[in-house]
Protein backbone atom coordinates (compact mmCIF):
# COMPACT_ATOMS: atom_id res chain seq x y z
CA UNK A 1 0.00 0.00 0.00
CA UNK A 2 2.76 2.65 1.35
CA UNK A 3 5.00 1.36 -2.02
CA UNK A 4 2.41 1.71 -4.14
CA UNK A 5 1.88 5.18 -2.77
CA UNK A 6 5.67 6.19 -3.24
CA UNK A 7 5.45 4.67 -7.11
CA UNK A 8 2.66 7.19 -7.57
CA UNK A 9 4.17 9.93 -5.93
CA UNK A 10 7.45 9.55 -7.58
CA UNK A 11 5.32 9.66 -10.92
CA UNK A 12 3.76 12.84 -9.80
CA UNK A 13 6.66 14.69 -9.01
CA UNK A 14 8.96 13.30 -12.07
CA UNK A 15 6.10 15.26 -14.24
CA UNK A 16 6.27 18.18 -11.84
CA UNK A 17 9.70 18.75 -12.92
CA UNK A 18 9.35 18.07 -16.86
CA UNK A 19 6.66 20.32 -16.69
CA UNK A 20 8.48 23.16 -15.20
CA UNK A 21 11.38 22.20 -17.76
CA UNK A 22 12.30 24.05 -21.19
CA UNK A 23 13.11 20.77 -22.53
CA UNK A 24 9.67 18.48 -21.57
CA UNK A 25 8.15 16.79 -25.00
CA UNK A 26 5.30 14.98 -25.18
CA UNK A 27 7.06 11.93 -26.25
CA UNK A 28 8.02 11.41 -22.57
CA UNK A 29 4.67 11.57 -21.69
CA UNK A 30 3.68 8.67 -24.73
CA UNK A 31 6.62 6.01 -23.49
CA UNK A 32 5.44 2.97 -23.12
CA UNK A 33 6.63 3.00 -19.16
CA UNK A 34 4.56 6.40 -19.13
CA UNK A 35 1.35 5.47 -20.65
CA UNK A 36 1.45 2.14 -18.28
CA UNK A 37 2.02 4.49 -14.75
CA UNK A 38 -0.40 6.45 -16.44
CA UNK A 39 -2.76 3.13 -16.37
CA UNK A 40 -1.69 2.21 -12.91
CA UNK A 41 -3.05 5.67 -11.43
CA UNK A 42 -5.93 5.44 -13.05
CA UNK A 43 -6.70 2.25 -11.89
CA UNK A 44 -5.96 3.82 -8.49
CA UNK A 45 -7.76 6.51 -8.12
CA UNK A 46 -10.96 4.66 -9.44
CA UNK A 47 -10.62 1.90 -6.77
CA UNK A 48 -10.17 4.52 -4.12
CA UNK A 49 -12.42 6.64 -5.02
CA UNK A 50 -15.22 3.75 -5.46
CA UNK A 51 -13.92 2.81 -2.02
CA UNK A 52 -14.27 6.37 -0.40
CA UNK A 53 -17.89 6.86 -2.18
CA UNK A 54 -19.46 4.15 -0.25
CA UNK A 55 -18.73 5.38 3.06
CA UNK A 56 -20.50 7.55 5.03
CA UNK A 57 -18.23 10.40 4.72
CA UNK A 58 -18.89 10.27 1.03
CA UNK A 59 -20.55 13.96 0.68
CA UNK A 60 -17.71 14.99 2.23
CA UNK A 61 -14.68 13.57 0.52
CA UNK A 62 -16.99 14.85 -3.01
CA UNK A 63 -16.94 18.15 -2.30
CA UNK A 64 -13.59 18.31 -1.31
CA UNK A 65 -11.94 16.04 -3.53
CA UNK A 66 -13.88 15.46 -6.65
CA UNK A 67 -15.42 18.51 -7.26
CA UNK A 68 -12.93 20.61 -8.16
CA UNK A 69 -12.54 18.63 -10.92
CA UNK A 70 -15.72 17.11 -12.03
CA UNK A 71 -17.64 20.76 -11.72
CA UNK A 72 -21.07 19.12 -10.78
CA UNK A 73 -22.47 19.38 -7.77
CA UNK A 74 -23.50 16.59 -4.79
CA UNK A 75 -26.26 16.23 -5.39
CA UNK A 76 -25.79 16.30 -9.18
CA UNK A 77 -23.28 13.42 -8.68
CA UNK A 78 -25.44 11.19 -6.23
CA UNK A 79 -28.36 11.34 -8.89
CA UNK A 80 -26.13 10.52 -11.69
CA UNK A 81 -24.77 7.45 -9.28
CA UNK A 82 -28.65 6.22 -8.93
CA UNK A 83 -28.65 5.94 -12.68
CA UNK A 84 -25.00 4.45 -13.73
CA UNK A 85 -23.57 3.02 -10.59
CA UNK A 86 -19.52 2.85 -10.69
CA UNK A 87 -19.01 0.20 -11.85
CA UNK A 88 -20.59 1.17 -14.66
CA UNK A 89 -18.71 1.71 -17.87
CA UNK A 90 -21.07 4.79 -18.68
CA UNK A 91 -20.84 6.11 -15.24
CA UNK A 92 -18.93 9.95 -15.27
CA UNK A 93 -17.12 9.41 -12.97
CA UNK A 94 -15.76 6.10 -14.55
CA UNK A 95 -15.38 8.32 -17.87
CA UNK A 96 -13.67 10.76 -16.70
CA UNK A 97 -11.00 8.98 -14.49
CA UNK A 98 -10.12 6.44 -17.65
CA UNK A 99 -11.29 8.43 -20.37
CA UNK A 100 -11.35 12.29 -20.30
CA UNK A 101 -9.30 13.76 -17.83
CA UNK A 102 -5.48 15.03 -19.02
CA UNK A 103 -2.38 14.29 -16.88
CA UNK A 104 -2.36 16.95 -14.80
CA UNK A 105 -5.97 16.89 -13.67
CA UNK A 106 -5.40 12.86 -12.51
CA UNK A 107 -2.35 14.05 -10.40
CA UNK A 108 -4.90 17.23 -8.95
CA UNK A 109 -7.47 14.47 -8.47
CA UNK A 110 -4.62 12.11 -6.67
CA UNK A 111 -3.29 14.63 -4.41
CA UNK A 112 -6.89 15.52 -3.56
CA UNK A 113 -7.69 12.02 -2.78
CA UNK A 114 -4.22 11.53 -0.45
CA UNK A 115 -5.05 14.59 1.61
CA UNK A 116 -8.32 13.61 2.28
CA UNK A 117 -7.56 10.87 3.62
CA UNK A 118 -4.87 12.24 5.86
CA UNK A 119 -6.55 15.22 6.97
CA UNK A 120 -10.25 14.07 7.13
CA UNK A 121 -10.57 10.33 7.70
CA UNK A 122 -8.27 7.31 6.75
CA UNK A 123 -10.97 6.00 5.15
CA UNK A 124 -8.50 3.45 2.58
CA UNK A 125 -6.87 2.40 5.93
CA UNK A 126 -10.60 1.46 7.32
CA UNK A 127 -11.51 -0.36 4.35
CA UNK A 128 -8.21 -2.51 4.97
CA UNK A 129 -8.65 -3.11 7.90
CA UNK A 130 -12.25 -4.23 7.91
CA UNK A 131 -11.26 -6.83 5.10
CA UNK A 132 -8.18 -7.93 7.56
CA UNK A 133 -10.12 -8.73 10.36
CA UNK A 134 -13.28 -10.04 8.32
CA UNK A 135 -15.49 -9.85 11.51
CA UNK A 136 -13.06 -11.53 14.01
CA UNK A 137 -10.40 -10.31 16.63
CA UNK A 138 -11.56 -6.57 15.66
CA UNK A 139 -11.06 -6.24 19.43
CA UNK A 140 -6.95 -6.43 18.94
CA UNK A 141 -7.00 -3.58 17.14
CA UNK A 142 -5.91 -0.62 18.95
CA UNK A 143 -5.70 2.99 18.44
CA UNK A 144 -2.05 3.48 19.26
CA UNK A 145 -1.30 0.68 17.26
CA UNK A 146 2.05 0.95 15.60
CA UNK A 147 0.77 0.35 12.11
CA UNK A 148 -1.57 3.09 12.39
CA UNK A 149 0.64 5.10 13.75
CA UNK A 150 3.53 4.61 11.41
CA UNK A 151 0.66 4.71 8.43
CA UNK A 152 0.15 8.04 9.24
CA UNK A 153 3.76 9.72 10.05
CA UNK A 154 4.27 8.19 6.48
CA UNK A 155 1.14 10.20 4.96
CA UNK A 156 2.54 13.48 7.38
CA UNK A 157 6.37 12.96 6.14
CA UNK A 158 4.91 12.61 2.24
CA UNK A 159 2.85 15.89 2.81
CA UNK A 160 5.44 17.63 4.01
CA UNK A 161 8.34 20.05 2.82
CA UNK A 162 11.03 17.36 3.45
CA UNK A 163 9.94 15.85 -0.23
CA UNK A 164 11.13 17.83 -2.81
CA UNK A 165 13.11 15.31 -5.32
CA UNK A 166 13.37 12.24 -5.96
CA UNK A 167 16.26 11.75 -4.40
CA UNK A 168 14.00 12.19 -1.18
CA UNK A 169 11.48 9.81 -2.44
CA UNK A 170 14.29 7.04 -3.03
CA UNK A 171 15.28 7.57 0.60
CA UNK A 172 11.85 7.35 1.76
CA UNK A 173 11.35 3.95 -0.01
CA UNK A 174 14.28 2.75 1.79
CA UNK A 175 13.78 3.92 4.70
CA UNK A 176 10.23 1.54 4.71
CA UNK A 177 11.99 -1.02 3.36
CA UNK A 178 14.57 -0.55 6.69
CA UNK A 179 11.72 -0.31 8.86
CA UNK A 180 9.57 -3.61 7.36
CA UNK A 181 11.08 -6.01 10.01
CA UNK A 182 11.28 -3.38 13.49
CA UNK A 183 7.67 -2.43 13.46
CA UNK A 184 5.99 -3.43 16.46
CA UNK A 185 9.57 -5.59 17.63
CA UNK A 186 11.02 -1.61 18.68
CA UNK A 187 9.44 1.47 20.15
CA UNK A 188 8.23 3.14 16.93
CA UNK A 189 10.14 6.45 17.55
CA UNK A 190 13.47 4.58 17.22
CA UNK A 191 12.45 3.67 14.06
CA UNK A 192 14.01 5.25 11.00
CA UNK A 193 10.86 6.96 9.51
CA UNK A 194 10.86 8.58 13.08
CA UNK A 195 14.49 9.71 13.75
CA UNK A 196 15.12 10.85 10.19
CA UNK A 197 12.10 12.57 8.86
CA UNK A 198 10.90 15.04 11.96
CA UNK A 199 7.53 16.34 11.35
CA UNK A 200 6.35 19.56 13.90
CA UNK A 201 2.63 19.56 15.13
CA UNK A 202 2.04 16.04 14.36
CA UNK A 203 -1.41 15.08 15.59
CA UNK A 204 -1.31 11.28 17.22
CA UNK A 205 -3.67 8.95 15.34
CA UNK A 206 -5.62 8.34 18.56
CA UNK A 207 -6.19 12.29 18.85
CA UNK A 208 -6.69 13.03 15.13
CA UNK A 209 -9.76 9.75 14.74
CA UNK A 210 -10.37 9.07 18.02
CA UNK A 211 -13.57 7.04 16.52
CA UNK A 212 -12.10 5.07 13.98
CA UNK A 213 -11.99 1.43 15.77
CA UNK A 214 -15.85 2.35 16.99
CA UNK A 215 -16.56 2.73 13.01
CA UNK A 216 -15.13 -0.02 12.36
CA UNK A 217 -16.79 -2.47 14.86
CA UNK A 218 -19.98 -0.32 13.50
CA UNK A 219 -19.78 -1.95 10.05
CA UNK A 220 -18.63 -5.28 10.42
CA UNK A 221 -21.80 -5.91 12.11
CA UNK A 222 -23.34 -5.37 8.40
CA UNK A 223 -20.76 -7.64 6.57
C-alpha cells in the first residue's frame, strides 16, 4: 500500500519537474513505461475513489476532492450514481478517471484524494482493515497501534516540505523497506521513519480519529 503510494508519488513529481522544464516533450509523456504508470493511477484513483464513495463520509470527501474537478455538484453526482452506478462503464465518474481527464488533472485528483484521507478520515486504511479482520479479533486492534501510527507519520512525512526530489522519495522507499522487520519488535520512535524525517505539530492517530476502531466495529456488524 505505502509502495504503491511512493510509485505514484514519484510519478507525480517526475512530471512536476518536466513540466516546469524548457526541454519536456510529449514523447516522454507517450513512453510505453509512461502510458502504463499512467494506467496504474488510473486504476488507483478509481478503486479509491469507489472505495471512499461508499462510506459515510462520502458527501464529504466529493466536495472536497472530486469537485474541483468534475464541476457538478453533490447532489448532481449522487443522482447521476442512482442511474450508472460505478461500476458502470457509462458512469462519469468512470469516464472521466479512464477516459477524459489530461495528466495533470489525474495528479490534482490524486493529491486531492491523499489529503483527504490524511486530513479528514483514513478512510482506505478502514476499508483494509475491515477486510483484515473479516469480523473476528476486531477487538486487537488498537488505536495506538504501531501500524496506524507509522501509516500516518508516512502520509505526514509525504505531505510535508522534506519531499522535494526524488532523491527524497528514493530515501523514503528505503527507509520503509529498513523499517519492514522493526515495526511493532522496537518502540516506533526509534524507528528510521521517526528519527530521520521530523515532522512539527504532528497530531497522534488516537487524537486526530479518536472514533475510527468504533466505526469499524460499526460496520462489520453489516458484513
Amino acid at each position: 500500500m505505502l509502495e504503491e503510494l511512493l510509485d505514484l508519488y514519484t510519478f507525480e513529481l517526475e512530471y512536476s519537474h518536466r513540466m516546469t522544464s524548457y526541454t519536456f516533450s510529449e514523447k516522454w509523456i507517450n513512453t510505453t513505461r509512461s502510458r502504463a504508470r499512467t494506467r496504474k493511477l488510473k486504476k488507483y484513483l478509481f478503486s479509491h475513489v469507489t472505495i471512499i464513495l461508499k462510506t459515510e463520509c462520502r458527501e464529504d470527501f466529493y466536495t472536497t476532492a472530486l469537485r474541483p474537478i468534475l464541476h457538478k455538484s453533490y447532489k448532481e453526482m449522487d443522482l447521476s450514481l442512482q442511474k450508472t452506478p460505478l461500476t458502470d462503464p457509462e458512469n462519469e465518474i468512470y469516464l472521466q478517471i479512464f477516459y477524459h481527464l489530461p495528466l495533470k488533472d489525474l495528479f490534482i485528483l490524486f493529491t486531492n484524494v491523499i489529503n483527504w484521507e490524511h486530513q479528514a478520515y483514513p478512510a482506505l486504511l478502514e476499508y483494509m482493515l475491515i477486510e483484515k479482520f473479516n469480523n473476528k479479533d476486531v477487538d486487537q486492534l488498537e488505536l495506538k497501534d504501531d501500524l496506524l501510527r507509522y501509516y500516518i507519520r508516512f502520509l505526514d512525512v509525504l505531505s510535508s516540505n522534506e519531499i522535494i526530489s526524488l532523491f527524497d522519495l528514493d530515501a523514503l522507499r528505503n527507509t520503509l523497506r529498513l523499517d519492514a522487520e522493526k515495526i511493532t519488535r522496537k518502540p516506533l520512535e526509534d524507528s528510521i521513519l521517526y528519527t530521520d524525517w521530523p515532522v512539527t505539530n504532528a497530531t497522534p492517530f488516537e487524537q486526530r480519529f479518536p472514533s475510527f476502531k468504533d466505526n469499524i466495529i460499526k460496520k462489520q456488524v453489516h458484513i
